[in-house]
Protein backbone atom coordinates (compact mmCIF):
# COMPACT_ATOMS: atom_id res chain seq x y z
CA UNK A 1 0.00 0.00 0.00
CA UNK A 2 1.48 3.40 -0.86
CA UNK A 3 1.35 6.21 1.57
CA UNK A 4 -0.83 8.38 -0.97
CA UNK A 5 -3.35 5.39 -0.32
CA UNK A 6 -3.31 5.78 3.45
CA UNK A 7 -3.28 9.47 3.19
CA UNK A 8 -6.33 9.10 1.20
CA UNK A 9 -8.09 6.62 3.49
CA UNK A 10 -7.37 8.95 6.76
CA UNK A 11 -8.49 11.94 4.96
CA UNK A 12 -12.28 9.50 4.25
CA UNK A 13 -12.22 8.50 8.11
CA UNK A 14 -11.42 11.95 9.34
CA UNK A 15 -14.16 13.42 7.09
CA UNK A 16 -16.49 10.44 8.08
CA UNK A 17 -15.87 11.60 11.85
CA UNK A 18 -16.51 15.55 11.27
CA UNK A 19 -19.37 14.64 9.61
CA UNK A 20 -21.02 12.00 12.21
CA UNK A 21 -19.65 14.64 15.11
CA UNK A 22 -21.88 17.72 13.50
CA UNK A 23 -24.84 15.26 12.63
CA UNK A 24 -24.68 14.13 16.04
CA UNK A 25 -24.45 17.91 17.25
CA UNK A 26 -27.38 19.40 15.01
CA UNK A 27 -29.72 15.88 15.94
CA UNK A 28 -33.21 17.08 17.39
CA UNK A 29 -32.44 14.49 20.81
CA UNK A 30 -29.94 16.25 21.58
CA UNK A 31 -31.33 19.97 21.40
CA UNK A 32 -32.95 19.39 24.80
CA UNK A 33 -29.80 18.85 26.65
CA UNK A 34 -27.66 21.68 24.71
CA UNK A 35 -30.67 23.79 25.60
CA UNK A 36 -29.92 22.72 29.18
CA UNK A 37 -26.67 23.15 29.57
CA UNK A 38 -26.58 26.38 27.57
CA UNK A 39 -28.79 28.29 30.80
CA UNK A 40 -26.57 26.65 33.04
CA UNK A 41 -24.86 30.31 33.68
CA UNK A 42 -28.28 31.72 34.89
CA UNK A 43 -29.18 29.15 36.96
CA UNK A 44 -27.67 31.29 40.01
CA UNK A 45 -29.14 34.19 39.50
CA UNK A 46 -32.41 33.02 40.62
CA UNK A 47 -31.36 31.45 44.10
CA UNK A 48 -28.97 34.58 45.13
CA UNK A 49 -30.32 37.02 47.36
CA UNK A 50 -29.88 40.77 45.57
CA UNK A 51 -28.09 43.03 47.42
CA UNK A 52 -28.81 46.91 47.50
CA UNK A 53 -27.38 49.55 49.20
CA UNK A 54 -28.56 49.24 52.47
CA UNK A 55 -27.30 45.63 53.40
CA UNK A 56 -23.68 46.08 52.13
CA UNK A 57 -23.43 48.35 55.68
């Protein structure tokens, strides 16, 4: 086998990959969980107390 044949094959599995990766990424089973994890960063703000001016005394 020359190396311009196993260049060629990597270059199919690595393509193969990217493109199973993105399908997997862009599948509608997943959006719930992306959606999820995307909020993650606000789900603080709603179980710190606020502070104002008078309590910081």
């Amino acid at each position: 086998m020359e190396i311009a044949s196993f260049h060629s094959i990597w270059t199919l599995v690595l393509f193969l990959a990217f493109v199973g990766i993105v399908l997997w990424a862009y599948s509608s089973r997943r959006k719930k969980d992306f959606d999820e994890a995307a909020n993650l960063i606000f789900a603080d703000e709603e179980e710190s107390p606020k502070k104002t001016g008078e309590d910081n005394k």
